[in-house]
Protein backbone atom coordinates (compact mmCIF):
# COMPACT_ATOMS: atom_id res chain seq x y z
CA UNK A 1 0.00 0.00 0.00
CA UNK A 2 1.07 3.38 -0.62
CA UNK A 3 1.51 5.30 2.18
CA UNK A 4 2.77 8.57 3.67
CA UNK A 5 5.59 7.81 6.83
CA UNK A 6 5.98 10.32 9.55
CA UNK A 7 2.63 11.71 9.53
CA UNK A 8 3.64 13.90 12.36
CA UNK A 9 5.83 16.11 9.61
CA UNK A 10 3.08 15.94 6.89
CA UNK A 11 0.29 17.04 9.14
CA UNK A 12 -0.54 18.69 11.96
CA UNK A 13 -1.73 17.21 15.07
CA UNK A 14 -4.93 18.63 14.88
CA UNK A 15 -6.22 16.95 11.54
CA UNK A 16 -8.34 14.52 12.62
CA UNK A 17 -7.56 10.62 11.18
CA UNK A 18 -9.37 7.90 11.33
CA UNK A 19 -7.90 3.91 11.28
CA UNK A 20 -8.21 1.91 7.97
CA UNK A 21 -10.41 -0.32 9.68
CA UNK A 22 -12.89 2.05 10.58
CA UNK A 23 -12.86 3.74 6.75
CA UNK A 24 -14.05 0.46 5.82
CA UNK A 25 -16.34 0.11 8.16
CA UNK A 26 -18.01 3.19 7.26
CA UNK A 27 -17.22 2.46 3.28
CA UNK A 28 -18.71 -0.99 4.08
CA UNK A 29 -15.77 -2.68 2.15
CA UNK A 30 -13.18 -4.78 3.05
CA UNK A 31 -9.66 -3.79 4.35
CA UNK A 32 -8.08 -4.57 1.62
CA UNK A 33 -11.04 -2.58 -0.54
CA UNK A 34 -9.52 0.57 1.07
CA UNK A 35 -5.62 -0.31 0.62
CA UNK A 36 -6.69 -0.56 -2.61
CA UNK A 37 -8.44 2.67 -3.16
CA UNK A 38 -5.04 3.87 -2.05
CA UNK A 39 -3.03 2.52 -4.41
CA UNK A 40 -5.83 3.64 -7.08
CA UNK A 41 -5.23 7.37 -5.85
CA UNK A 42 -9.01 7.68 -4.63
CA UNK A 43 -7.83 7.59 -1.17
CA UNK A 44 -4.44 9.00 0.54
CA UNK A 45 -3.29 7.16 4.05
CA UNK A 46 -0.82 7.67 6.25
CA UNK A 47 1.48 5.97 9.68
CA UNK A 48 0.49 8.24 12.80
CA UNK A 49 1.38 6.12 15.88
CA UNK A 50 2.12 3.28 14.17
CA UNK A 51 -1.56 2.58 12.68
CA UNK A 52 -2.37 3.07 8.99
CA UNK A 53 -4.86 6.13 8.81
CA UNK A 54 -6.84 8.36 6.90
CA UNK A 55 -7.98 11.92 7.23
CA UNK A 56 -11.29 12.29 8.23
CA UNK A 57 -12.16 14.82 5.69
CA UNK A 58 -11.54 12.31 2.91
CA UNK A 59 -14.95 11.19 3.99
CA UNK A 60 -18.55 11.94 4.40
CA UNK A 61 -21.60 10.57 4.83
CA UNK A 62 -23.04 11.19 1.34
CA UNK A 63 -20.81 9.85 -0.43
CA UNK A 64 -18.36 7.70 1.31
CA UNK A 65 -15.27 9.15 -0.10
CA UNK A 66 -15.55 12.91 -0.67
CA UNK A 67 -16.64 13.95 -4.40
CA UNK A 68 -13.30 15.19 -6.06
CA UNK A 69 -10.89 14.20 -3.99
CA UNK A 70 -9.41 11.26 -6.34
CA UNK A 71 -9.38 13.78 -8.95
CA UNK A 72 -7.33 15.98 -7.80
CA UNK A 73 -5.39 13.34 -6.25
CA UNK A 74 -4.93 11.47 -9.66
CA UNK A 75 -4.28 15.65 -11.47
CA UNK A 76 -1.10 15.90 -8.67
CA UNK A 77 0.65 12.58 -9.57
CA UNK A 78 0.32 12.81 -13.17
CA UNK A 79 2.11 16.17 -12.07
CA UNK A 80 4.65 14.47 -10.57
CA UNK A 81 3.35 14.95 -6.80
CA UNK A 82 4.88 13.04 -4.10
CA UNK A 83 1.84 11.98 -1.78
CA UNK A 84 3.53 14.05 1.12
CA UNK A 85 3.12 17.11 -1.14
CA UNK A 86 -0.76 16.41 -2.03
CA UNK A 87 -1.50 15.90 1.59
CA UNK A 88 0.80 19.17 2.97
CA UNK A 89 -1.15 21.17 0.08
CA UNK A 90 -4.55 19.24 0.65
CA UNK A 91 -4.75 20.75 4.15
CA UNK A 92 -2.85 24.45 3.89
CA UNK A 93 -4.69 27.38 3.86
CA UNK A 94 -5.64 29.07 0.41
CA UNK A 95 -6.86 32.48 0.77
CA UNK A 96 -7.42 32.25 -3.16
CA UNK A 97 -10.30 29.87 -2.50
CA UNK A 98 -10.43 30.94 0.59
CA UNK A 99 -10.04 28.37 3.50
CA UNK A 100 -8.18 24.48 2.90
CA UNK A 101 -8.37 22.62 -0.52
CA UNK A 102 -9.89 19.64 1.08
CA UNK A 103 -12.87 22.35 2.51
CA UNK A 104 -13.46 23.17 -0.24
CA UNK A 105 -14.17 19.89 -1.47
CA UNK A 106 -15.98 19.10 1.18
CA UNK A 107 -18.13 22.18 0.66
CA UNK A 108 -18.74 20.55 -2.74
CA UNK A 109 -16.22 23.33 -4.98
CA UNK A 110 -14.31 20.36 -6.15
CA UNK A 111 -14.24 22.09 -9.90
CA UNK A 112 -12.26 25.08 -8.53
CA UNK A 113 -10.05 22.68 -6.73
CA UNK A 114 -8.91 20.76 -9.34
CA UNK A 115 -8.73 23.44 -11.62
CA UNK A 116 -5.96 24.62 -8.94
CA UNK A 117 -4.71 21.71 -9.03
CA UNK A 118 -3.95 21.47 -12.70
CA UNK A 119 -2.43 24.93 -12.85
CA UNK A 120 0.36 23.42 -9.74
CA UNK A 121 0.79 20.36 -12.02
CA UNK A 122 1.55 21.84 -15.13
């Protein structure tokens, strides 16, 4: 699986994660479903304590996984994005949008976002 090490110096303390076993839970997939939407790029996880985890704003109740978010994940590797960098830039402030990239997915402005994301990755 493709993770990020060292969550600690990729995010701050205060984004909220949740264990791989719960996203499937709440995905109502296997494990390995979600390991698998990592390697896909429709998910990003990360090692915080020694558990595999993912944000908890990759996810919502409507749709499971948030709508966008494996776009623009999939528009910053084809740019050449490590995952580290997609997560750091995922969660910074943008006062262009304003607030977070992954707010303003979650507030459902997941064209703008990826249209930022393009202009980064090319």
């Amino acid at each position: 699986m493709s993770e990020v090490s060292g969550a600690e110096s990729v995010l701050s303390d205060d984004v909220v994660t949740v264990p791989v076993a719960d996203v499937a839970q709440k995905l109502s997939v296997p494990v390995s479903r979600v390991h698998q939407l990592v390697r896909d790029g429709q998910l990003l996880s990360l090692r915080r304590e020694k558990a595999t985890v993912v944000p908890a704003d990759f996810l919502d109740d409507e749709h499971g996984i948030v709508k966008g978010l494996s776009g623009t994940i999939t528009v910053l590797r084809d740019g050449g994005y490590p995952d580290e960098d997609i997560l750091r830039w995922l969660f910074a402030d943008d006062d262009s949008l304003p607030g977070t990239p992954v707010a303003a997915l979650r507030a459902g402005r997941h064209k703008e976002v990826k249209r930022r994301a393009q202009a980064m990755a090319f």
